[in-house]
Structure formats: structure tokens, C-alpha cells
C-alpha atoms as a PDB file:
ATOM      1  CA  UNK A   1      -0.359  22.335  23.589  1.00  0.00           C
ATOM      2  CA  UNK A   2      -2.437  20.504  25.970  1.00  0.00           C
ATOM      3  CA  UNK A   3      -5.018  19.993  23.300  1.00  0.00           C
ATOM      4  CA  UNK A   4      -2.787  18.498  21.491  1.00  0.00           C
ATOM      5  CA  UNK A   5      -1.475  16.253  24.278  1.00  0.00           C
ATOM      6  CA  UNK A   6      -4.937  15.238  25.212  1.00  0.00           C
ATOM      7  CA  UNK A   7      -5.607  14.478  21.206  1.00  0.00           C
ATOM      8  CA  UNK A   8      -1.916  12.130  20.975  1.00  0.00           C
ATOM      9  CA  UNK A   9      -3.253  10.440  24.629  1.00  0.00           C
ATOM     10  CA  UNK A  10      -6.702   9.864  22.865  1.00  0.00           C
ATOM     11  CA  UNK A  11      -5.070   8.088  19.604  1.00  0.00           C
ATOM     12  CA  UNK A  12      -2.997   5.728  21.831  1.00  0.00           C
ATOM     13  CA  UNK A  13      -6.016   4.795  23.634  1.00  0.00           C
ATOM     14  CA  UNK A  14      -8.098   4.443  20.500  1.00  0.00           C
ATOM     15  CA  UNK A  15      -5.860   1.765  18.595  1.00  0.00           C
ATOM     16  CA  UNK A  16      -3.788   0.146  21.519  1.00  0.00           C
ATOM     17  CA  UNK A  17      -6.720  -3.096  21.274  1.00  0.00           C
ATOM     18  CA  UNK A  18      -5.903  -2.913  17.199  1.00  0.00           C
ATOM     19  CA  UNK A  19      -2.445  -2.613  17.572  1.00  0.00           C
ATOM     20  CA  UNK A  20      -2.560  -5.667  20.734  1.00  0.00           C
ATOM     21  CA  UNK A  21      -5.383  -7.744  18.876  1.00  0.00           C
ATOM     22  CA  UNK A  22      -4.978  -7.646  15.321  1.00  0.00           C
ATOM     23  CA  UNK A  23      -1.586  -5.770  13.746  1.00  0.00           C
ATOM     24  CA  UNK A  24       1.339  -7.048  15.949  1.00  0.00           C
ATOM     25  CA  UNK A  25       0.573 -10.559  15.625  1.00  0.00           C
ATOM     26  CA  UNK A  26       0.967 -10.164  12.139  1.00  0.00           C
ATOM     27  CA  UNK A  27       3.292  -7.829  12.233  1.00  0.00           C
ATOM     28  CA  UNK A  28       6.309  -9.280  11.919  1.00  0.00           C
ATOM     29  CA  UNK A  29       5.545 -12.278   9.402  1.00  0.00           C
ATOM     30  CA  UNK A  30       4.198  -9.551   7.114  1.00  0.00           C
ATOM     31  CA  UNK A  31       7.145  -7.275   7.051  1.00  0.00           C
ATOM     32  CA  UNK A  32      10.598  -8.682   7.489  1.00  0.00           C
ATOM     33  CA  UNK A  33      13.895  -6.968   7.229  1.00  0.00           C
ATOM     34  CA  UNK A  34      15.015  -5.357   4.226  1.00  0.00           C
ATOM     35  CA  UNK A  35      17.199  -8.203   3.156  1.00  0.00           C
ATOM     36  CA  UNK A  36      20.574  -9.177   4.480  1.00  0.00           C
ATOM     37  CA  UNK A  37      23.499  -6.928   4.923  1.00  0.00           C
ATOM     38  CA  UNK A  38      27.568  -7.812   4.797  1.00  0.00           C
ATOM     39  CA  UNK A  39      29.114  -8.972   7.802  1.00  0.00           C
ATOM     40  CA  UNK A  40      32.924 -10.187   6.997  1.00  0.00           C
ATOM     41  CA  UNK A  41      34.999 -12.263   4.861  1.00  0.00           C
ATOM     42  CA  UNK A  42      35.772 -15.741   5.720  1.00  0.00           C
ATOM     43  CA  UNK A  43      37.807 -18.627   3.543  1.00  0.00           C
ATOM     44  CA  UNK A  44      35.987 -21.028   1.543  1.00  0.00           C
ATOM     45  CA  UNK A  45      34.964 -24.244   3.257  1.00  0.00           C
ATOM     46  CA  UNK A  46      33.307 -27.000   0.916  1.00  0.00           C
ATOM     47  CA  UNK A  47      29.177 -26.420   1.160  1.00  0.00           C
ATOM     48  CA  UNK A  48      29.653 -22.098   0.468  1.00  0.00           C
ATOM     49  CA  UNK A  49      27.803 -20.984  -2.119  1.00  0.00           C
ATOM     50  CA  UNK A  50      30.154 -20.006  -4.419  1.00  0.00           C
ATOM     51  CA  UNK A  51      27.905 -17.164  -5.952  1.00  0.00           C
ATOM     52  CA  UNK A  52      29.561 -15.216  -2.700  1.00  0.00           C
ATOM     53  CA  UNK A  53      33.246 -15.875  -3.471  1.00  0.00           C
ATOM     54  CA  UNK A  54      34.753 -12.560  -2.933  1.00  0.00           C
ATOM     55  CA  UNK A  55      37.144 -12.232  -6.590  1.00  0.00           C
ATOM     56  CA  UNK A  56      39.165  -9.609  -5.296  1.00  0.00           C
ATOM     57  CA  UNK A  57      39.911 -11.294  -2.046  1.00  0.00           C
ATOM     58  CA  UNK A  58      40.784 -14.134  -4.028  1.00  0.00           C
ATOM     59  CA  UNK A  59      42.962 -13.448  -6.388  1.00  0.00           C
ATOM     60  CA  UNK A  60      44.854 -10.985  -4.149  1.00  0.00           C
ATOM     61  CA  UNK A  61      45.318 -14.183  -2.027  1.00  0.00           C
ATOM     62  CA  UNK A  62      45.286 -17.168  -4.206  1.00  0.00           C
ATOM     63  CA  UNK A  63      42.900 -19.278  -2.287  1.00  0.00           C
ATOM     64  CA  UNK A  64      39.008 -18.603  -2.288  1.00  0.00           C
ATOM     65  CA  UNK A  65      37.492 -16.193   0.366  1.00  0.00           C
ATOM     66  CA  UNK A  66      33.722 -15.807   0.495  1.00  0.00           C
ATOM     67  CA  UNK A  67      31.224 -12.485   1.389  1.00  0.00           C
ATOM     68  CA  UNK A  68      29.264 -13.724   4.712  1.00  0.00           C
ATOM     69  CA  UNK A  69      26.130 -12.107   5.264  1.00  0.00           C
ATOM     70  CA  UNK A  70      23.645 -11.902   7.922  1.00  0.00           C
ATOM     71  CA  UNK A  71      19.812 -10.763   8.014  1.00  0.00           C
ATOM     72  CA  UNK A  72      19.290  -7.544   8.124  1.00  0.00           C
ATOM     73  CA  UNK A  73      16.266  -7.212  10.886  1.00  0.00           C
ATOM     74  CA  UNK A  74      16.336  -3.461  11.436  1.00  0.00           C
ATOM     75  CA  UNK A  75      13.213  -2.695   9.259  1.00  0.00           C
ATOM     76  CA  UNK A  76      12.472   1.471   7.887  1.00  0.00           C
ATOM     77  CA  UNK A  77       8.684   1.415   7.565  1.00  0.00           C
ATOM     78  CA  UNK A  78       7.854   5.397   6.343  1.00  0.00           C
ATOM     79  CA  UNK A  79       4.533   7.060   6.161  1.00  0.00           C
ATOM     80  CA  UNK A  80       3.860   9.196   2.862  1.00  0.00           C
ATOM     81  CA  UNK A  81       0.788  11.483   4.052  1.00  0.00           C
ATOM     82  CA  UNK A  82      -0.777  13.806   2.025  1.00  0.00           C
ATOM     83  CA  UNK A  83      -2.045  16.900   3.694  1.00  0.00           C
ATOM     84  CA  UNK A  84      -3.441  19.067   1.170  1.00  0.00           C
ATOM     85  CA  UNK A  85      -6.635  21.030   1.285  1.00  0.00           C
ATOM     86  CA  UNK A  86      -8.482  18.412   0.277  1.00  0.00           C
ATOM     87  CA  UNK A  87      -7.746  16.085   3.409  1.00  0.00           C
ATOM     88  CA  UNK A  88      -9.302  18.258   5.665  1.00  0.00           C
ATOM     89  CA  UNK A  89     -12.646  17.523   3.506  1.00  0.00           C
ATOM     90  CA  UNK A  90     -15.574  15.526   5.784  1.00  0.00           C
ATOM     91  CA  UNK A  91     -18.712  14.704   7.340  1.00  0.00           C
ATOM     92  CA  UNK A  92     -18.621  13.573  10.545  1.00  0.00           C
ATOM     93  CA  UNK A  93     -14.593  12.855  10.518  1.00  0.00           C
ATOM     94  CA  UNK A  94     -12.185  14.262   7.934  1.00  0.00           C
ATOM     95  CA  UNK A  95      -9.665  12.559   6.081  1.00  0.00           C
ATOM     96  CA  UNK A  96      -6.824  14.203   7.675  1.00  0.00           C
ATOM     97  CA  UNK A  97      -8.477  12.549  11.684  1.00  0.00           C
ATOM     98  CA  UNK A  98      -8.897   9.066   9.762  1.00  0.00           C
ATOM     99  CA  UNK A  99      -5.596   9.443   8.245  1.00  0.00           C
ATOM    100  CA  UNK A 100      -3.776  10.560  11.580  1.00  0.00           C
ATOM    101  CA  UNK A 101      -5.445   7.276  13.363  1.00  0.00           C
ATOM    102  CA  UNK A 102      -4.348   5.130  10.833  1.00  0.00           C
ATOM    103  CA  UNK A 103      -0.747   6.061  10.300  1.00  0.00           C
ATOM    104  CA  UNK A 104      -0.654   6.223  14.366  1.00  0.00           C
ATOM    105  CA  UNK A 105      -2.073   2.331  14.843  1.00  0.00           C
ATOM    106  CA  UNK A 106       0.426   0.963  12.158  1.00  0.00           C
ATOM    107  CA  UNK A 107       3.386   3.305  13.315  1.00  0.00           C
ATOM    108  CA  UNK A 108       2.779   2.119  16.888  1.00  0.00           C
ATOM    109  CA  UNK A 109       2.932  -1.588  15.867  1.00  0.00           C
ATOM    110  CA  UNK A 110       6.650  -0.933  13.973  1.00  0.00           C
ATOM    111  CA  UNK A 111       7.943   0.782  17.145  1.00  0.00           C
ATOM    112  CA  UNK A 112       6.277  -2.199  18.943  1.00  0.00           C
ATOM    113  CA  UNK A 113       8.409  -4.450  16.806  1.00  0.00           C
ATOM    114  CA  UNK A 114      11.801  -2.261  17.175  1.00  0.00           C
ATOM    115  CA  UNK A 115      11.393  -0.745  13.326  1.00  0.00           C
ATOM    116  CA  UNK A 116      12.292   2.497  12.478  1.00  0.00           C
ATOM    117  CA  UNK A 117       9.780   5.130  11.565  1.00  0.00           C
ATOM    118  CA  UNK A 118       9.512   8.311   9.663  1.00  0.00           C
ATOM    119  CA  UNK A 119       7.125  10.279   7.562  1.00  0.00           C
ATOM    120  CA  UNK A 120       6.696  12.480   4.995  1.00  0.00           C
ATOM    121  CA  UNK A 121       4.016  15.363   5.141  1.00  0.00           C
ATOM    122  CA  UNK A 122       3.066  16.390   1.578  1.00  0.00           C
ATOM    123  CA  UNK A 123       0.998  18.602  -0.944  1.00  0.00           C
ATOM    124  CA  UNK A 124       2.721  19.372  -4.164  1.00  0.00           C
ATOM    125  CA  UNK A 125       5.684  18.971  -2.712  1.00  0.00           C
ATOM    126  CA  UNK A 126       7.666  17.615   0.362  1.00  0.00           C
ATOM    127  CA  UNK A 127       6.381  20.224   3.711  1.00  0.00           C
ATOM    128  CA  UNK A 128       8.068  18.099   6.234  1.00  0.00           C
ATOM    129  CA  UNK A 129      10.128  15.127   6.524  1.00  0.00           C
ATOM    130  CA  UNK A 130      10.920  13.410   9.840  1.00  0.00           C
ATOM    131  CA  UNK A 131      13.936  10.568   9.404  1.00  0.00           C
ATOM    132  CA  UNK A 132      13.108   6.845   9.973  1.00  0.00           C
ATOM    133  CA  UNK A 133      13.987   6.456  14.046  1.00  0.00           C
ATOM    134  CA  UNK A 134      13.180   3.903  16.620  1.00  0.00           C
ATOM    135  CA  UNK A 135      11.213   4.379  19.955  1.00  0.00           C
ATOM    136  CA  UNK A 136       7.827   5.976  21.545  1.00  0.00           C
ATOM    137  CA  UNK A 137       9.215   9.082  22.120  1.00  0.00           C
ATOM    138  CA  UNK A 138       9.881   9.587  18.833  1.00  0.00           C
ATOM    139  CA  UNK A 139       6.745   8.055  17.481  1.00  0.00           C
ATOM    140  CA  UNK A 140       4.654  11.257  19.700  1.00  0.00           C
ATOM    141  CA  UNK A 141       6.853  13.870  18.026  1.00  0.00           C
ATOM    142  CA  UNK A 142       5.387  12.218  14.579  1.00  0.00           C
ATOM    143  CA  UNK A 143       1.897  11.635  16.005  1.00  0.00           C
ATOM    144  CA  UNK A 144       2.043  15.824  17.372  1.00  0.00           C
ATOM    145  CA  UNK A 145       3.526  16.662  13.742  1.00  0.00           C
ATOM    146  CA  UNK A 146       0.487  14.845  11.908  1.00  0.00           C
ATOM    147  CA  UNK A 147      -2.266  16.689  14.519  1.00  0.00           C
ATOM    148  CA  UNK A 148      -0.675  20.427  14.297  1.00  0.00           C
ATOM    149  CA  UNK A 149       1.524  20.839  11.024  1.00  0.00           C
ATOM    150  CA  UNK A 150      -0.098  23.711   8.980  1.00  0.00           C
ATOM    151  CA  UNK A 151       1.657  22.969   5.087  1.00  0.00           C
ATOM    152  CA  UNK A 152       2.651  25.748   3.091  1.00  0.00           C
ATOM    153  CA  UNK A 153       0.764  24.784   0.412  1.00  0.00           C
ATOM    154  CA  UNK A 154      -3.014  23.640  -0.220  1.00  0.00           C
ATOM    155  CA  UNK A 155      -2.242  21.715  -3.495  1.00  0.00           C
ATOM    156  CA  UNK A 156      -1.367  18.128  -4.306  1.00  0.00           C
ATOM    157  CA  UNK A 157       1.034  16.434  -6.923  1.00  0.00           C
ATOM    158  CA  UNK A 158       2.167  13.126  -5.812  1.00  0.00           C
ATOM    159  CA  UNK A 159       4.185  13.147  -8.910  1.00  0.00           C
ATOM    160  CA  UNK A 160       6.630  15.719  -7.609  1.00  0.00           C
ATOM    161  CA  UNK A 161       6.536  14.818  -4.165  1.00  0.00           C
ATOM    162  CA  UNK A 162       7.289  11.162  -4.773  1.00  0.00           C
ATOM    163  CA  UNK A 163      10.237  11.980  -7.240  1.00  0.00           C
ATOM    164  CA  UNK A 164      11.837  14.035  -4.333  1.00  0.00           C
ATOM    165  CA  UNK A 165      11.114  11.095  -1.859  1.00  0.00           C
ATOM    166  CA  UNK A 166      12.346   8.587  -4.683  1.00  0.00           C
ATOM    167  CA  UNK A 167      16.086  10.602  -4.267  1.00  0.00           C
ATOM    168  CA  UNK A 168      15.729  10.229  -0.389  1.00  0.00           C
ATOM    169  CA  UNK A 169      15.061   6.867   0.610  1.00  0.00           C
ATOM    170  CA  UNK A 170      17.893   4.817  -0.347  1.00  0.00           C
ATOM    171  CA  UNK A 171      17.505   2.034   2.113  1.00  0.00           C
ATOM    172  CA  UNK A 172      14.892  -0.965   0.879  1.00  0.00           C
ATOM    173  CA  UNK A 173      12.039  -0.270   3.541  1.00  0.00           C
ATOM    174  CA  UNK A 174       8.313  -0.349   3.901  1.00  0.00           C
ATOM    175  CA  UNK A 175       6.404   2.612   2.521  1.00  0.00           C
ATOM    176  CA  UNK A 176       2.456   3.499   3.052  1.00  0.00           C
ATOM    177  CA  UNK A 177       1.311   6.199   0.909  1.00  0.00           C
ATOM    178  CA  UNK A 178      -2.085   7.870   2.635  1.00  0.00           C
ATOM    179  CA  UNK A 179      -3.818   9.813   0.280  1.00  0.00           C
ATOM    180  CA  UNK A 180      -7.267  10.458  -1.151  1.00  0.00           C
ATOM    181  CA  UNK A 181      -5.245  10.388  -4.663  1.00  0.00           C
ATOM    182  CA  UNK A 182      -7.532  12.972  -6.365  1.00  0.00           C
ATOM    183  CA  UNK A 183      -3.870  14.308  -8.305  1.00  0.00           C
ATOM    184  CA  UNK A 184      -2.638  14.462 -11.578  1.00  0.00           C
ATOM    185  CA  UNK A 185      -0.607  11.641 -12.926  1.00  0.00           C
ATOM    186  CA  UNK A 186       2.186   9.829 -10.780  1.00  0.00           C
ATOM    187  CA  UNK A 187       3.409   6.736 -12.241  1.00  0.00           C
ATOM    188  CA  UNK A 188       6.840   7.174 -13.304  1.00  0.00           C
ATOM    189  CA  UNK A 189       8.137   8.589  -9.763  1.00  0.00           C
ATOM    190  CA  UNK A 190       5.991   5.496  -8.371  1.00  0.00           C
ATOM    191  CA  UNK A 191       7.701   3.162 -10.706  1.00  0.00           C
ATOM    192  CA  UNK A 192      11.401   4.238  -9.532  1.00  0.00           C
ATOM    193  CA  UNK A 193      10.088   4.060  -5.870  1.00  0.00           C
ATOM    194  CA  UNK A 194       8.669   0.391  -6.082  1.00  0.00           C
ATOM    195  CA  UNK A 195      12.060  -0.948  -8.289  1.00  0.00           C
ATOM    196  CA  UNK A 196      13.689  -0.716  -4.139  1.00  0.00           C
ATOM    197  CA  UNK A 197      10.326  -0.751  -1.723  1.00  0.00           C
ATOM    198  CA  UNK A 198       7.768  -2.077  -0.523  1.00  0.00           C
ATOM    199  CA  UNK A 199       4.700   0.576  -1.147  1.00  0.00           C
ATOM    200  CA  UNK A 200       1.397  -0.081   0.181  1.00  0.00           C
ATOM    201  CA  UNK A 201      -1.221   2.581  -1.017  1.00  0.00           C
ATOM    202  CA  UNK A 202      -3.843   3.345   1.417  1.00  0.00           C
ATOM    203  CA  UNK A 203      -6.977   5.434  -0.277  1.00  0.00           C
ATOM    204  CA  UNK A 204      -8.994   7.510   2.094  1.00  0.00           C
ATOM    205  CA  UNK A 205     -12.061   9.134   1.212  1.00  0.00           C
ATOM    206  CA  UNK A 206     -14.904  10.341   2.204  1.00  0.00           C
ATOM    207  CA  UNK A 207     -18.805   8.698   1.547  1.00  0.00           C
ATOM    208  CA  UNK A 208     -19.680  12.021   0.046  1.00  0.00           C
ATOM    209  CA  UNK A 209     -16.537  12.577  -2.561  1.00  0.00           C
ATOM    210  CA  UNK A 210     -18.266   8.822  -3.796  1.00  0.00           C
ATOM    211  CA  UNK A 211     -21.616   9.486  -3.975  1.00  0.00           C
ATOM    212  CA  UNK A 212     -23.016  12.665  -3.468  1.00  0.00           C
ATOM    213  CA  UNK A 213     -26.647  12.789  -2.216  1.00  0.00           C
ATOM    214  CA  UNK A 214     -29.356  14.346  -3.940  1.00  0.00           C
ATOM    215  CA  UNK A 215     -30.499  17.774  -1.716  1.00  0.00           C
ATOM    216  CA  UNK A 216     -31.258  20.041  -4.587  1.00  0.00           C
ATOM    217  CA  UNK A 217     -28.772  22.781  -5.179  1.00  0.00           C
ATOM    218  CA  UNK A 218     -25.382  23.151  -3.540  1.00  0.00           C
ATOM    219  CA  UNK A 219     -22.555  25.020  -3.813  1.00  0.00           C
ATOM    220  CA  UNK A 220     -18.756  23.134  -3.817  1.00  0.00           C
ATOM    221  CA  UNK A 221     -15.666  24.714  -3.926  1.00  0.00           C
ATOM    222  CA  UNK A 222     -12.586  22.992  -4.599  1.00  0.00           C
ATOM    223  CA  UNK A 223     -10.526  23.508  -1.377  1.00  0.00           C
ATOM    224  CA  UNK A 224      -7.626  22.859  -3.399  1.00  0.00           C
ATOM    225  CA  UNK A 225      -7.950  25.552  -5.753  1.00  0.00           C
ATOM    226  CA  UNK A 226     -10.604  28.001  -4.260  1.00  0.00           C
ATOM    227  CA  UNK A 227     -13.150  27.416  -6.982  1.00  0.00           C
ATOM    228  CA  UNK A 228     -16.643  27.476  -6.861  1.00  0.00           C
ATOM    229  CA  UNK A 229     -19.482  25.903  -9.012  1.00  0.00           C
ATOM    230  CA  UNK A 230     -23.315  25.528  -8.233  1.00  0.00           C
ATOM    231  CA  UNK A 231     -24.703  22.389  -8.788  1.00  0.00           C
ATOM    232  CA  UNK A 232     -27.936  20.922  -8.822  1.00  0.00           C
ATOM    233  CA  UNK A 233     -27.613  17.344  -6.906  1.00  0.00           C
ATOM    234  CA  UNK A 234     -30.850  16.332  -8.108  1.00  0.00           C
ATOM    235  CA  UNK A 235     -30.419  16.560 -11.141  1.00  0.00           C
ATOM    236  CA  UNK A 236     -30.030  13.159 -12.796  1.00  0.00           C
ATOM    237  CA  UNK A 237     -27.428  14.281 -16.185  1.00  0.00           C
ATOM    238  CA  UNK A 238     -25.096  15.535 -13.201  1.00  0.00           C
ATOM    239  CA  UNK A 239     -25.458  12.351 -11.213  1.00  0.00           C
ATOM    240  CA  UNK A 240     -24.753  10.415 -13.961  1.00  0.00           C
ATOM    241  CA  UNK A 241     -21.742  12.248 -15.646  1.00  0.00           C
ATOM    242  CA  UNK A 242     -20.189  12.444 -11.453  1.00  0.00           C
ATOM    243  CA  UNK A 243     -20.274   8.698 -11.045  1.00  0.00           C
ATOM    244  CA  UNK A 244     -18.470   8.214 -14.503  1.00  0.00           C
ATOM    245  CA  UNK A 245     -16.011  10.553 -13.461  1.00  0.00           C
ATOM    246  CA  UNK A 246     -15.576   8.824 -10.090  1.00  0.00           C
ATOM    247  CA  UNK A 247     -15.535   5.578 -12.052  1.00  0.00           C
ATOM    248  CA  UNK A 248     -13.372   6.304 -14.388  1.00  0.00           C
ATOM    249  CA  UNK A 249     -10.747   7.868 -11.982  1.00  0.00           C
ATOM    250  CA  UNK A 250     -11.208   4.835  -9.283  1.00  0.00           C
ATOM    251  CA  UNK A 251     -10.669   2.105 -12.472  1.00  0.00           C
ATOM    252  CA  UNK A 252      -7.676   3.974 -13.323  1.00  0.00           C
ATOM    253  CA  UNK A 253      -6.143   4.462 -10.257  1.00  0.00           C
ATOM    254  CA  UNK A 254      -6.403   0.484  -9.457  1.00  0.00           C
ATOM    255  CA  UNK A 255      -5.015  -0.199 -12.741  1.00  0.00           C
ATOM    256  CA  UNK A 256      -1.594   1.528 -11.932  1.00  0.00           C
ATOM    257  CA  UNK A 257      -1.688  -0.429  -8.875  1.00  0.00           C
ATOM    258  CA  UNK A 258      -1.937  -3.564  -9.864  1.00  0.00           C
ATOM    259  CA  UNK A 259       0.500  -2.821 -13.076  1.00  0.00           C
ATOM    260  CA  UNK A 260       2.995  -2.098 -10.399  1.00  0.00           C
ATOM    261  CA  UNK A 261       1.986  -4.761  -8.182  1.00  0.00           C
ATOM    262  CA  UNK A 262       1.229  -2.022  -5.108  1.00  0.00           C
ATOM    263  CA  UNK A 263      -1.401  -3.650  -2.359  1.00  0.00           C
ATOM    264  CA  UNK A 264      -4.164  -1.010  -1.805  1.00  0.00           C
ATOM    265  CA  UNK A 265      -6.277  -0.481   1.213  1.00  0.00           C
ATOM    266  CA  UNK A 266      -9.483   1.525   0.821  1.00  0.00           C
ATOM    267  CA  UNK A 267     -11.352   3.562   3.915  1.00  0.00           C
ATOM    268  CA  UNK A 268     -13.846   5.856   3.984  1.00  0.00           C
ATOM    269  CA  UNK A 269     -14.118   8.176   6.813  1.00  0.00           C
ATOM    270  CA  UNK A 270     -17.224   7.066   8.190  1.00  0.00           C
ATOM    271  CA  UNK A 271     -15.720   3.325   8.061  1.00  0.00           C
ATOM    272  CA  UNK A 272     -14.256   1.726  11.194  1.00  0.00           C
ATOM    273  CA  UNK A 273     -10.661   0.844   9.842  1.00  0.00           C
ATOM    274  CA  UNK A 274     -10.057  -2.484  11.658  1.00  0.00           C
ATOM    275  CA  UNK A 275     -11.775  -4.424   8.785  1.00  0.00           C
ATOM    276  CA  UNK A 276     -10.075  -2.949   5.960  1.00  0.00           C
ATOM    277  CA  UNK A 277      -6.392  -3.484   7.868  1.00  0.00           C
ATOM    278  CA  UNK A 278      -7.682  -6.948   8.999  1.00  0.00           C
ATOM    279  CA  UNK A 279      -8.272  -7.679   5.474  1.00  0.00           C
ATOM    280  CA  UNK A 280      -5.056  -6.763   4.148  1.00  0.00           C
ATOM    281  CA  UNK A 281      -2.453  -8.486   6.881  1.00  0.00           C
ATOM    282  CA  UNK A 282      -4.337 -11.775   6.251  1.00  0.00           C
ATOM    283  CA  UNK A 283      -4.339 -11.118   2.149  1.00  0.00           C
ATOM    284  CA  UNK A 284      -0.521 -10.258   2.424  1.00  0.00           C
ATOM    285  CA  UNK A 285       0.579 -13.025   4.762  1.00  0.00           C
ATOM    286  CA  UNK A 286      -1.265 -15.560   2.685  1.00  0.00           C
ATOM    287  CA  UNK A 287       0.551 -14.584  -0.402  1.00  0.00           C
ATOM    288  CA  UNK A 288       4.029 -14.919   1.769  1.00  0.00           C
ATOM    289  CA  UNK A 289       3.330 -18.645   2.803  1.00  0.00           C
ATOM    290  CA  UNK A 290       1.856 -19.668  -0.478  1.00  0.00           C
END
């Protein structure tokens, strides 16, 4: 417990200057509310708009009535993490420490800006799900959950996690999916998610799953799946045929993205994320003021 305590106490310190400096100025102008939610029912004045006239209200009183609405601010920003196997894979730092610091810096800026936040913890299917709240005390109990939470499973299939996710998030809100997204195929539960939200996918890997260095022969084992193979990294047939396969994977993995119109963020391990973030508020916020 108090190595846990000391880890959460760590993370604040770690992105409080990112969250200060660079994500809640943003913040805000980035992500808005959800939309606008009904308040009451008032009578037509001239200068409504008359796509709001309430029919029902009318008729049952013979003189118009119109819907009023008001912004709704309250925004749901949730955190889809995957924590199979493979997440645990790294050199220095593994994908499941980047991915913790990560979902941590942007979680703290929501809270910052009164949102509501909630994750997901998945592998081939849904191992924990914490409901969209408000408040720091809250925001430790998903920080601790993301540090300690040992899943059931050490598989991963976004496509049947996201279609169970897809039939719990009604509300319009803000959803990050952190993932190395080595799975089989998940566009159709990704298409029924992104018809109501906002998705941002954020791809971390590490330097080694890219390019894999040449030191003779190794052995690698799937941690997904237990399996072993020995291969010879020097060999130049097997460097070759690993970057297609990398190439082909990471070609079609940004052409479901942009088909669905999903804003991407790629970090390696070894990378220091403040760039890569940096990069994408600025993208984003351009694209809102254009």
C-alpha cells in the first residue's frame, strides 16, 4: 500500500508542470461540453427559432411554445486502457508505466476543469470499469486502480471490449483509447462508438516492438499467448519480412483512423510524452477555430 501511495504521489509530481504549462490552457477550448441539454418550455416571442417549437405543447394549447435549451458544460472524458500481457512489454519503461502517466496527466487536467472521469481497464474483454465522477479523490482511486489491478485475462480484443463499452456509454463524452493496438480487427464496434463520441486513439509502443536490433539469436515469446519462437535478429530475410509486417499493420491501423475521422497520438516508451500531447492540443484547436 505505501508503495503504491508513494508511486500515485510520484505521478502527480511528474505531470503537475504538463498539466499547469501545456494541457489546461488548452483544455477547455479543445473539449467543450457535450452539447446542450433541455431546460423548460417558454411561449414563442418573435426572433425563436422555430426549429424548437414544441408541437405537442402547441397544439394542446393553441398558441406556439418553444423547447429552451442551455449548454451542457458538465463534460464525461473516459479512459479506454488496455492492460493485456502485452502492455507490460519494455525496455527501460513499459507500456503499462507510460500508459499510467499519460492517462494520469490528461485525467488530472479534466478534474482540473470540473469534468467527469472514468475508465475502463481491458484485455479481451471489460476487467474493470470505474463510472465517469468528478474530483481528486476520485481521480487517486483511478490512478491506484491503473498501478495495482491484476486482469483476469492476458489477451486483447478491442473488438469485444469496445462493443460492451459501445452499450455503456450513452452520454456524448470524450473517449481516449490507450493501447499498443497489436489486436484483431475492431472497426465496426469503433464505428458505433464514434456515431455519439469523441475518440482520440493514443498508440503506445515500445522502440523495440518497431525495430528490433540485430544481436544474433533471441528467443520471444508472445506474452499474450505463451508462445515461443527463436529467431535470428541478424538475419536480413527476417528483418525484412518484420518491418513489412510492422508496416503493413501501422498503414492499416491509420487507415481506419482516418476513415473514421479518430485523431491519433503516437508514443513510444522511451519518448518524453509532452511533445506528442503538445502536438495534438495545438493540431485539434486549430481545426476548431478554422
Amino acid at each position: 500500500m505505501k508503495s503504491t501511495l508513494k508511486q500515485i504521489r510520484n505521478i502527480e509530481i511528474s505531470t503537475k508542470k504538463l498539466i499547469d504549462g501545456l494541457i489546461t490552457g488548452n483544455y477547455h477550448s479543445v473539449f467543450k461540453g457535450s452539447g446542450i441539454e433541455f431546460s423548460e418550455i417558454q411561449e414563442y416571442k418573435p426572433g425563436d427559432d422555430i426549429r424548437n417549437i414544441d408541437w405537442n405543447v402547441t397544439a394542446r394549447f393553441n398558441e406556439p411554445f418553444i423547447k429552451q435549451f442551455i449548454e451542457e458544460r458538465d463534460l464525461q472524458v473516459y479512459f479506454i486502457i488496455d492492460i493485456s500481457s502485452s502492455a507490460t512489454f519494455g525496455n527501460q519503461i513499459s507500456k503499462k508505466q507510460k500508459t499510467t502517466e499519460i492517462t494520469a496527466s490528461l485525467a488530472y487536467s479534466a478534474i482540473k476543469n470540473n469534468d467527469n472521469v472514468g475508465i475502463f481497464l481491458t484485455t479481451d474483454k471489460i476487467e474493470k470499469f470505474i463510472p465517469a465522477r468528478k474530483g481528486r479523490k476520485h481521480l487517486l482511486t483511478i490512478i491506484d486502480q491503473l498501478l495495482s489491478f491484476k486482469p483476469e485475462s492476458k489477451k486483447t480484443n478491442l473488438n469485444c471490449a469496445l462493443m460492451q463499452i459501445s452499450k455503456i456509454i450513452k452520454r456524448r463524452s470524450v473517449i481516449f483509447i490507450v493501447s499498443d493496438f497489436y489486436t484483431d480487427e475492431f472497426t465496426k464496434p469503433l464505428k458505433i462508438l464514434k456515431n455519439n463520441q469523441d475518440i482520440i486513439a493514443i498508440k503506445v509502443n515500445d522502440i523495440r516492438e518497431i525495430d528490433i536490433p540485430e544481436i544474433g539469436l533471441i528467443e520471444l515469446e508472445d506474452p499474450e499467448t505463451e508462445e515461443q519462437i527463436l529467431v535470428d535478429t541478424s538475419n536480413k530475410e527476417f528483418q525484412e519480412n518484420y518491418k513489412k509486417i510492422i508496416h503493413e499493420h501501422n498503414n492499416k491501423l491509420k487507415k481506419v483512423f482516418r476513415k473514421y475521422k479518430i485523431d491519433t497520438i503516437e508514443i513510444t516508451t522511451e519518448q518524453n510524452y509532452e511533445k506528442p500531447l503538445k502536438k495534438f492540443f495545438k493540431l485539434r484547436k486549430q481545426r476548431i477555430n478554422r
